[in-house]
C-alpha atoms as a PDB file:
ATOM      1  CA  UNK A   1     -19.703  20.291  52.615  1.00  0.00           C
ATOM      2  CA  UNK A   2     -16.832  17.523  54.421  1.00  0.00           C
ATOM      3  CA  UNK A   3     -17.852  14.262  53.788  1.00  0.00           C
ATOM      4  CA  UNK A   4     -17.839  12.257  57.405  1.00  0.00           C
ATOM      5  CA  UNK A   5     -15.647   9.380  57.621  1.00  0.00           C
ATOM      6  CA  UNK A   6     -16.198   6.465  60.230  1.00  0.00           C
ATOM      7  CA  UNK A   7     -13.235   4.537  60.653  1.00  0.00           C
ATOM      8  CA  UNK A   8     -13.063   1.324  63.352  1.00  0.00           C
ATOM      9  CA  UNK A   9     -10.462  -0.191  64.556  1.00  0.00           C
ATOM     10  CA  UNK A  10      -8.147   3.009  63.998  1.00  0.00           C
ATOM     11  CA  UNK A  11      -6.088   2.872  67.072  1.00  0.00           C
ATOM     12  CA  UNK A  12      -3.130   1.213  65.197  1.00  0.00           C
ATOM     13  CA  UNK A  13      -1.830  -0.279  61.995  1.00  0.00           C
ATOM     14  CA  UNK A  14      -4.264   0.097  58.972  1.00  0.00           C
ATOM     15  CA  UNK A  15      -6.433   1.744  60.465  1.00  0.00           C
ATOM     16  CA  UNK A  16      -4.477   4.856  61.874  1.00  0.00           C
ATOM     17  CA  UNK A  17      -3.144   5.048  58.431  1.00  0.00           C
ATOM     18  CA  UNK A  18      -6.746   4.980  56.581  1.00  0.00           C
ATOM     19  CA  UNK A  19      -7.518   7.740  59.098  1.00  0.00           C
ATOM     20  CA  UNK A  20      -4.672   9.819  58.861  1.00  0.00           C
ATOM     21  CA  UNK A  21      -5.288   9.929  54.304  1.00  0.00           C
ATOM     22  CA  UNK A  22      -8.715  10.156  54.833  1.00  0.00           C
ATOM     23  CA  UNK A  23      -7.933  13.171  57.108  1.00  0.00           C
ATOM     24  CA  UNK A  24      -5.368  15.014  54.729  1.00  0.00           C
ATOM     25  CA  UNK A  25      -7.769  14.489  51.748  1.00  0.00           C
ATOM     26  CA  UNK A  26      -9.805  16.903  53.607  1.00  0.00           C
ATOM     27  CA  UNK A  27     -12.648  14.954  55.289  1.00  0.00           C
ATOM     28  CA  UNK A  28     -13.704  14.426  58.923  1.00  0.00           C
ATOM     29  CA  UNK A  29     -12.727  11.799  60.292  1.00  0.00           C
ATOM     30  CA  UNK A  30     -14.068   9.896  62.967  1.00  0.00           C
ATOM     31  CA  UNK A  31     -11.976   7.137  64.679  1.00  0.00           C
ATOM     32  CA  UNK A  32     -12.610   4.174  66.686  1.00  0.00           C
ATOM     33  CA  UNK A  33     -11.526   1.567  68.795  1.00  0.00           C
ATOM     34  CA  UNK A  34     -10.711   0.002  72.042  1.00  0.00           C
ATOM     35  CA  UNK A  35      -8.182   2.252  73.351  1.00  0.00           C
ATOM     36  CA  UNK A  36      -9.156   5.572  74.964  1.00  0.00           C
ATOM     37  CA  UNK A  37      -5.763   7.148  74.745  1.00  0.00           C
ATOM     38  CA  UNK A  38      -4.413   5.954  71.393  1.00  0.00           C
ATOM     39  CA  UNK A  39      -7.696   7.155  69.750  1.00  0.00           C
ATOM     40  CA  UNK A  40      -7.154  10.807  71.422  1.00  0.00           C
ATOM     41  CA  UNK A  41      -3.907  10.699  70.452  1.00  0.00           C
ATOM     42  CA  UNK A  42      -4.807  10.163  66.849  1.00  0.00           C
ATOM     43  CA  UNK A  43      -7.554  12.626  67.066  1.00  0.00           C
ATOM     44  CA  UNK A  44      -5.424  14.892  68.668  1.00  0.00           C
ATOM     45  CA  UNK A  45      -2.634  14.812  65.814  1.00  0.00           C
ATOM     46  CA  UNK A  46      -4.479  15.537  63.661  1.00  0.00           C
ATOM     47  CA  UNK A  47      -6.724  18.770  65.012  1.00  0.00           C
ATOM     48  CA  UNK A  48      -2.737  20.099  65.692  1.00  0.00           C
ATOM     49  CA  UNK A  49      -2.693  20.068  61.774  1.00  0.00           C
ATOM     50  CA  UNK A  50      -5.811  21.997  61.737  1.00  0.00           C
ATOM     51  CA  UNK A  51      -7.751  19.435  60.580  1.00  0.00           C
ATOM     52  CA  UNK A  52     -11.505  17.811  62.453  1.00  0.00           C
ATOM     53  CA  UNK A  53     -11.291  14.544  63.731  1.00  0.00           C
ATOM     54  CA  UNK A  54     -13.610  12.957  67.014  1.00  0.00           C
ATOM     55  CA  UNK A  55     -12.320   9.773  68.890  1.00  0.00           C
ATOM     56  CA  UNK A  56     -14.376   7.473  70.625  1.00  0.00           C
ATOM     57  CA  UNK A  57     -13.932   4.516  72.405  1.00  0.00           C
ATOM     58  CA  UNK A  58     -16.041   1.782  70.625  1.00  0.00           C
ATOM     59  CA  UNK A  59     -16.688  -2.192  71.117  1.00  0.00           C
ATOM     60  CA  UNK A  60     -17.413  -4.110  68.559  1.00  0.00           C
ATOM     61  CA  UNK A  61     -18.340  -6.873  70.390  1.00  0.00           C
ATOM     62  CA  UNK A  62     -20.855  -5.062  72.415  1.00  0.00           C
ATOM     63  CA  UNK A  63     -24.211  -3.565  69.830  1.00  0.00           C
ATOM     64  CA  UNK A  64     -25.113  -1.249  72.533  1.00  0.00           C
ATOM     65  CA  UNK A  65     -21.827   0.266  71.711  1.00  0.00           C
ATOM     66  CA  UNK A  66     -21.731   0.281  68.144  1.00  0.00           C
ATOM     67  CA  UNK A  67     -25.469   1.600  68.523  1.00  0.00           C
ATOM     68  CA  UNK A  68     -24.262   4.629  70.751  1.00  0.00           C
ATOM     69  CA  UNK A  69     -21.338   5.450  68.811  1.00  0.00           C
ATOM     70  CA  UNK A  70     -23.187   6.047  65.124  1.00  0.00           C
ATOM     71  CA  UNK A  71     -25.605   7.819  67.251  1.00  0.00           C
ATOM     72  CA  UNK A  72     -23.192  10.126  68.821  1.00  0.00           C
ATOM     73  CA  UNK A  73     -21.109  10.566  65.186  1.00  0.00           C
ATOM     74  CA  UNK A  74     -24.887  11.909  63.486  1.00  0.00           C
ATOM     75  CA  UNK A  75     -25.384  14.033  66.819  1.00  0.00           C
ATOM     76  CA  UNK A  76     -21.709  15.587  66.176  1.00  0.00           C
ATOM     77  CA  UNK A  77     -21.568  15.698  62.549  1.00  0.00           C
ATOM     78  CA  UNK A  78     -25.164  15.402  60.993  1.00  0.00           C
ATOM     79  CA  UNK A  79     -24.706  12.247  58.904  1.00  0.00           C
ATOM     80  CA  UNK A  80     -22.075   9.732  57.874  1.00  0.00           C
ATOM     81  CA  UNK A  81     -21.067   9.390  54.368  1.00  0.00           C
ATOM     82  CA  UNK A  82     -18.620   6.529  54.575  1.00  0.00           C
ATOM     83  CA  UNK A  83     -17.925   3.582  56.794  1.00  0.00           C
ATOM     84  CA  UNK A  84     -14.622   1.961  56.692  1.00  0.00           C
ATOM     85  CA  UNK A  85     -15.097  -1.298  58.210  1.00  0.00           C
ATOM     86  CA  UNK A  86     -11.573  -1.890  59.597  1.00  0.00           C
ATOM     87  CA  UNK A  87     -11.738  -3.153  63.020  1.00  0.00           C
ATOM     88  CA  UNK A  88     -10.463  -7.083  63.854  1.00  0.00           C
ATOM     89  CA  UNK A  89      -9.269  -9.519  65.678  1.00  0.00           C
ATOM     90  CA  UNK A  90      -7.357 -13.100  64.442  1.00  0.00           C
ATOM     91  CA  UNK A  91      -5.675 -15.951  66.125  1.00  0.00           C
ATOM     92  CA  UNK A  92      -2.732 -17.984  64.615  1.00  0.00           C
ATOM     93  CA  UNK A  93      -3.488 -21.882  65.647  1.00  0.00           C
ATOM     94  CA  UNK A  94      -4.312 -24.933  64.826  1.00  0.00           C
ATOM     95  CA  UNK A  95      -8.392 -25.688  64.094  1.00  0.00           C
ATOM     96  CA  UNK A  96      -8.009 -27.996  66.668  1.00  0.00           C
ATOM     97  CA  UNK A  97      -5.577 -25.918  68.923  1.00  0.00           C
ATOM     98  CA  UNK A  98      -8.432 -22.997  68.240  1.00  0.00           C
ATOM     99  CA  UNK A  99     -10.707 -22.882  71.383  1.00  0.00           C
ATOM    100  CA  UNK A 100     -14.639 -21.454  71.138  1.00  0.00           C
ATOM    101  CA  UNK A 101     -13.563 -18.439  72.841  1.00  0.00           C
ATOM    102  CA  UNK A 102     -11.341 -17.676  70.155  1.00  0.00           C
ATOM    103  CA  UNK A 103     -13.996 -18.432  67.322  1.00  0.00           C
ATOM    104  CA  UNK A 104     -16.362 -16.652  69.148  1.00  0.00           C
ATOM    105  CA  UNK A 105     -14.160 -13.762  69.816  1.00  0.00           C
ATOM    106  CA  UNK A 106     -13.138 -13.657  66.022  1.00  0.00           C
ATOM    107  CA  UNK A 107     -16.466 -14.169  64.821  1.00  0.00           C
ATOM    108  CA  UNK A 108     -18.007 -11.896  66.826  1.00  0.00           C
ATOM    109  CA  UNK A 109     -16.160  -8.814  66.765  1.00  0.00           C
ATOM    110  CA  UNK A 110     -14.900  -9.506  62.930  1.00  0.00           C
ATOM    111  CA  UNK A 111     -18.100 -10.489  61.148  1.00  0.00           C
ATOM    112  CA  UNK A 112     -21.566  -9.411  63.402  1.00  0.00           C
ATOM    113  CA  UNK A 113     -19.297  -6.351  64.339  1.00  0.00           C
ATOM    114  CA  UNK A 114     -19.186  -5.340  60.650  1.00  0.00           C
ATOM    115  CA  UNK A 115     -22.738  -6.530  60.261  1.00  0.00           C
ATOM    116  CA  UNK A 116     -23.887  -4.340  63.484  1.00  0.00           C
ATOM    117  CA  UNK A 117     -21.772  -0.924  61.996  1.00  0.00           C
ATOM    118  CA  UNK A 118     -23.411  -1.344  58.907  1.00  0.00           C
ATOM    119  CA  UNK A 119     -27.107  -1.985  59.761  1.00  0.00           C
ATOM    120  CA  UNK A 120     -26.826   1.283  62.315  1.00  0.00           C
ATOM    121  CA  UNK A 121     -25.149   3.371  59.364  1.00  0.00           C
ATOM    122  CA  UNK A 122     -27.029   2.186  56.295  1.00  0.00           C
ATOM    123  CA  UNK A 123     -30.763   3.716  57.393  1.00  0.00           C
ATOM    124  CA  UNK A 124     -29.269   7.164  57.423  1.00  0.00           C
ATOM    125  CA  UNK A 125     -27.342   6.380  53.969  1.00  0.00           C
ATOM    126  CA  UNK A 126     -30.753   5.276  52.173  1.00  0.00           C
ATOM    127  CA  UNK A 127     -32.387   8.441  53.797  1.00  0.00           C
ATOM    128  CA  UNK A 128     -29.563  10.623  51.981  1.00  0.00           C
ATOM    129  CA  UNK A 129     -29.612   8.650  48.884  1.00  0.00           C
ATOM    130  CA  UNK A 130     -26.136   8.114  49.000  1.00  0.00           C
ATOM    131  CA  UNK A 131     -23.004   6.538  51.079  1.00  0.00           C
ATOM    132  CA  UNK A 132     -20.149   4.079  50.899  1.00  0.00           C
ATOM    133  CA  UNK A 133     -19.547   1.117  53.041  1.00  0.00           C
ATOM    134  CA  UNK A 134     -15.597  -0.082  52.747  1.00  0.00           C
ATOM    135  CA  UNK A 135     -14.609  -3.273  54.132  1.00  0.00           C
ATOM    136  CA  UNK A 136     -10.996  -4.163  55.017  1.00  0.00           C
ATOM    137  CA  UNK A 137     -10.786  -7.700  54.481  1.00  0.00           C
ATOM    138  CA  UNK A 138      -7.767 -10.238  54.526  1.00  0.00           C
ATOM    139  CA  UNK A 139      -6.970 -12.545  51.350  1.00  0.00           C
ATOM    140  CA  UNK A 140      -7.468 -14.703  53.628  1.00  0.00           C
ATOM    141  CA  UNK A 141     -11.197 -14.481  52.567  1.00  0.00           C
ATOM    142  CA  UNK A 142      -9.948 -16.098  49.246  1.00  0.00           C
ATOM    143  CA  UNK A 143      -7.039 -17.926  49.770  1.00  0.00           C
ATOM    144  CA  UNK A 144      -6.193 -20.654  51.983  1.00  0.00           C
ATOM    145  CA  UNK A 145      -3.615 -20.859  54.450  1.00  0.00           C
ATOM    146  CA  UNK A 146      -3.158 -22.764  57.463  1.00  0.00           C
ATOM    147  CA  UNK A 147      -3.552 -21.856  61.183  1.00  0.00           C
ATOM    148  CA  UNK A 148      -6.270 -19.554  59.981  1.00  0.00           C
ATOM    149  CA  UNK A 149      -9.489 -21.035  60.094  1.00  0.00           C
ATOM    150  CA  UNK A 150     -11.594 -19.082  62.441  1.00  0.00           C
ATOM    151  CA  UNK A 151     -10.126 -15.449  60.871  1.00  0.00           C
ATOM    152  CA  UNK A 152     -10.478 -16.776  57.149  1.00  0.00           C
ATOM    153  CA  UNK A 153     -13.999 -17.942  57.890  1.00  0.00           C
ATOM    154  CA  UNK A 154     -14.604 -14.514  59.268  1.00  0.00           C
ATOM    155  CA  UNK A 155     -13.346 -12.534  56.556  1.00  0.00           C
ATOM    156  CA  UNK A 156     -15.168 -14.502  54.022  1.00  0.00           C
ATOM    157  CA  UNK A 157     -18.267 -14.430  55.695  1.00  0.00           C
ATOM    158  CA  UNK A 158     -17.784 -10.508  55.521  1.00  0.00           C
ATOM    159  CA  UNK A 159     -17.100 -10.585  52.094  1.00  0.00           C
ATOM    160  CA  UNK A 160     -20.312 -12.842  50.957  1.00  0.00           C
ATOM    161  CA  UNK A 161     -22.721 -10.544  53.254  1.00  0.00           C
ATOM    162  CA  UNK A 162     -21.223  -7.450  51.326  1.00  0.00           C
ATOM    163  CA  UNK A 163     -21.616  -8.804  48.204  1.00  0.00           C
ATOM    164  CA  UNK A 164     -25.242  -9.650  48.611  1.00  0.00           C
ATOM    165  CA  UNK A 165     -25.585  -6.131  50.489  1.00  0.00           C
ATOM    166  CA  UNK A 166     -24.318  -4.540  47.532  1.00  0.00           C
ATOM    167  CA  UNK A 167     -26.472  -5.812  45.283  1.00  0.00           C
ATOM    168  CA  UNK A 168     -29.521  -4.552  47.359  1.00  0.00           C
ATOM    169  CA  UNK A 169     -28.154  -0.865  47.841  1.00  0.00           C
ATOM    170  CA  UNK A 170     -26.666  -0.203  44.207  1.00  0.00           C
ATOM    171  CA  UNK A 171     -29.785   1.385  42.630  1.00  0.00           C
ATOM    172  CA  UNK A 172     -29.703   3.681  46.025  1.00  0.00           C
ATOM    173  CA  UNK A 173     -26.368   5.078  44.823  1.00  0.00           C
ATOM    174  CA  UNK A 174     -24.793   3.410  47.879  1.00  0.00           C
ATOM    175  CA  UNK A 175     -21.190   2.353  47.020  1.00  0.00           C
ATOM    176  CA  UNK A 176     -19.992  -1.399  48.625  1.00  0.00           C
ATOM    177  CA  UNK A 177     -16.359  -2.095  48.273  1.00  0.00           C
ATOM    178  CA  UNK A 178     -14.288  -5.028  49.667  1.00  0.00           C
ATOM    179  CA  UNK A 179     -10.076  -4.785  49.919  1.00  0.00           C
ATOM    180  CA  UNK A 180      -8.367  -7.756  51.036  1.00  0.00           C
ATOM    181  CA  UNK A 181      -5.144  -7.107  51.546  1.00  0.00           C
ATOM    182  CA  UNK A 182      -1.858  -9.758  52.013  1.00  0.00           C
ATOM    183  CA  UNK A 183       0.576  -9.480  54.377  1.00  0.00           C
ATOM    184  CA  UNK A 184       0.663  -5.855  55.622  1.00  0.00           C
ATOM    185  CA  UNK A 185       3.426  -4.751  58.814  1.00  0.00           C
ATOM    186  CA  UNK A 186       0.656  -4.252  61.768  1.00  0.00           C
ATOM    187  CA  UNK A 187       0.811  -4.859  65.215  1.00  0.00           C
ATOM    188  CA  UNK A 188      -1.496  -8.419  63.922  1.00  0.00           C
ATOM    189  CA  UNK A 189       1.593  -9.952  63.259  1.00  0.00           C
ATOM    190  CA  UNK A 190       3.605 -11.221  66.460  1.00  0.00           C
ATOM    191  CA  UNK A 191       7.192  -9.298  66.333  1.00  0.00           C
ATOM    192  CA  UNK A 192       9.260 -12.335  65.346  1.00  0.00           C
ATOM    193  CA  UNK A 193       6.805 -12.735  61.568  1.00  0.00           C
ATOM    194  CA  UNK A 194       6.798  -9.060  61.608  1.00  0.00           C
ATOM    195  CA  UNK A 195      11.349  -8.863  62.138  1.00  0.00           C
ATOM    196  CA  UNK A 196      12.029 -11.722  59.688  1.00  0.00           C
ATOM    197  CA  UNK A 197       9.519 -10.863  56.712  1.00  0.00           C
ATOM    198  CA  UNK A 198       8.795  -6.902  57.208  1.00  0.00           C
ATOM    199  CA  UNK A 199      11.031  -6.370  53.671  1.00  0.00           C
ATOM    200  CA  UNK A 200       8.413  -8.460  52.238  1.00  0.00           C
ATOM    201  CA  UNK A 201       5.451  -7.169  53.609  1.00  0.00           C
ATOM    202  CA  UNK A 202       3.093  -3.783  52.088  1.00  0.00           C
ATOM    203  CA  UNK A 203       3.005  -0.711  54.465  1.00  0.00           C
ATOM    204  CA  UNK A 204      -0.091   0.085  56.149  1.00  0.00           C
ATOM    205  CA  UNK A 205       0.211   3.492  54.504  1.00  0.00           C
ATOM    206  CA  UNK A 206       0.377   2.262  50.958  1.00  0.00           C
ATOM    207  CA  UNK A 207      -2.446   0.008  51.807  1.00  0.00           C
ATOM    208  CA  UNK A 208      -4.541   3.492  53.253  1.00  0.00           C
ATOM    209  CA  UNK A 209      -3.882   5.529  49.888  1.00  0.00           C
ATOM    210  CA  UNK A 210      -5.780   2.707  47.725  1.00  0.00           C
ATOM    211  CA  UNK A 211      -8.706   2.948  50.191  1.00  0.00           C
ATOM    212  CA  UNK A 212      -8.599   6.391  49.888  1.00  0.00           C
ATOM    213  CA  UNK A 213      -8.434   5.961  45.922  1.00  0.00           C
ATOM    214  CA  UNK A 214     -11.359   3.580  46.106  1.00  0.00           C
ATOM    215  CA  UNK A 215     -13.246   6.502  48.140  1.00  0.00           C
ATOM    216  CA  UNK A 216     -12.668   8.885  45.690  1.00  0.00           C
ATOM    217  CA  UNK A 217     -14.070   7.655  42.280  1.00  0.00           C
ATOM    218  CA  UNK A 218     -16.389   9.170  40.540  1.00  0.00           C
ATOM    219  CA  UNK A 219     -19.569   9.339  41.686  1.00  0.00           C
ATOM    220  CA  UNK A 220     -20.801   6.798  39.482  1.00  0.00           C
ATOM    221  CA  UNK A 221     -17.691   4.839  39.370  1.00  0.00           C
ATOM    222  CA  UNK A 222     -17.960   1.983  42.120  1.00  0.00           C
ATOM    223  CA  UNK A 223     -14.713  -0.147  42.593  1.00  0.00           C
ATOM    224  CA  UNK A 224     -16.256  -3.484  44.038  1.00  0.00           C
ATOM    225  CA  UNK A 225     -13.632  -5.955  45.111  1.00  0.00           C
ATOM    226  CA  UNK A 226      -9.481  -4.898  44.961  1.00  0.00           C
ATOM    227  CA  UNK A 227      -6.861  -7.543  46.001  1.00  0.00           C
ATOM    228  CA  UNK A 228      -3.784  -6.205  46.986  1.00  0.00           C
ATOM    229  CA  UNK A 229      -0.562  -8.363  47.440  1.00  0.00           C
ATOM    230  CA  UNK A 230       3.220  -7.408  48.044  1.00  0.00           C
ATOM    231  CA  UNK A 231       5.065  -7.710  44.491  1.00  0.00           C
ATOM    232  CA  UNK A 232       6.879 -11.159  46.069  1.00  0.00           C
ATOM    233  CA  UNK A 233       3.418 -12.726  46.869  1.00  0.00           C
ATOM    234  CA  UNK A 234       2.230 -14.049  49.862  1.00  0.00           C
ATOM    235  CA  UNK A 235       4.510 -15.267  53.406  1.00  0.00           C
END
């Protein structure tokens, strides 16, 4: 039987590229996002290949949303065997340029976002005795750098809820795995960072084939935490 694969924030970037591996590895994939037509598009690219994949258009902000799309996914597909917690938003200023719209926007769609997919996935996952959550973090979670507050707090607020999570699922055979990756080429990154420093920076394909890796232990292999960095370090 395919195992189900719910990825968020897969219109662009990481994402696409989780969904795309996932998708060639021979699972379903399910994508999500913001925007209607790049999520068909995705979708569509990859049903041309003969492969299933189902876009919808998804909020993280909004828990009605999130609510209705895992709904929708189980009504499609029966279950859903892994979340990949990819979706997020950042802003590059200041803490005292950074407004409460922007820490609320970060916050919000970043950490209770992830927090909201999970608690609406992880019911079904106890019921089947089985499931993995993955969590795309930043090393920003770990490390500090400036004009990065807000995002850092985010991501390490992500990480410290899936820690304690894991610890509470393990002995359901639920897998919890973190991956905070440094500075990958995405559409994050304004064009000027992303034109001067792109030599330096990871794909977000080779970042997509260790997610995959992590998704494909063995079953009693769990891969908690993985840092990845581009060989010259961080910007």
């Amino acid at each position: 039987m395919q195992k189900v694969v719910w990825v968020t924030g897969a219109s662009t970037g990481i994402g696409r590229e989780i969904a795309n591996e996932f998708s060639k590895a021979g699972y379903i994939v399910v994508v999500t996002g913001r925007r209607k037509s790049r999520l068909v598009q995705i979708a569509s690219e990859i049903k041309f290949a003969g492969r299933e994949a189902t876009a919808f258009v998804c909020n993280m902000l909004s828990e009605r949303s999130i609510i209705g799309t895992a709904k929708r996914i189980r009504e499609k597909y029966g279950r859903i065997d892994c979340l990949i917690n990819n979706a997020g938003v950042t802003t590059f200023k200041t803490f005292l340029e950074t407004k409460s719209f922007d820490f609320d926007n970060v916050i919000n769609t970043n950490l209770r976002g992830t927090f909201l997919a999970i608690k609406y996935v992880l019911p079904q996952m106890i019921k089947n005795k089985g499931g993995h959550i993955i969590n795309i973090l930043s090393v920003a979670a770990t490390t500090v750098f400036t004009n990065s507050s807000v995002y850092a707090a985010s991501k390490a607020g992500i990480l410290a809820m899936a820690n304690s999570l894991r610890k509470e699922v393990r002995h359901l055979n639920i897998k919890v795995s973190n991956v905070l990756p440094g500075a990958t080429e995405t559409p994050m990154w304004d064009n000027k960072t992303r034109q001067k420093h792109s030599s330096k920076m990871m794909t977000a394909n080779e970042v997509a084939q260790i997610v995959l890796n992590i998704f494909e232990q063995p079953k009693k292999v769990m891969i908690e935490d993985v840092t990845i960095r581009p060989i010259k370090g961080d910007l």
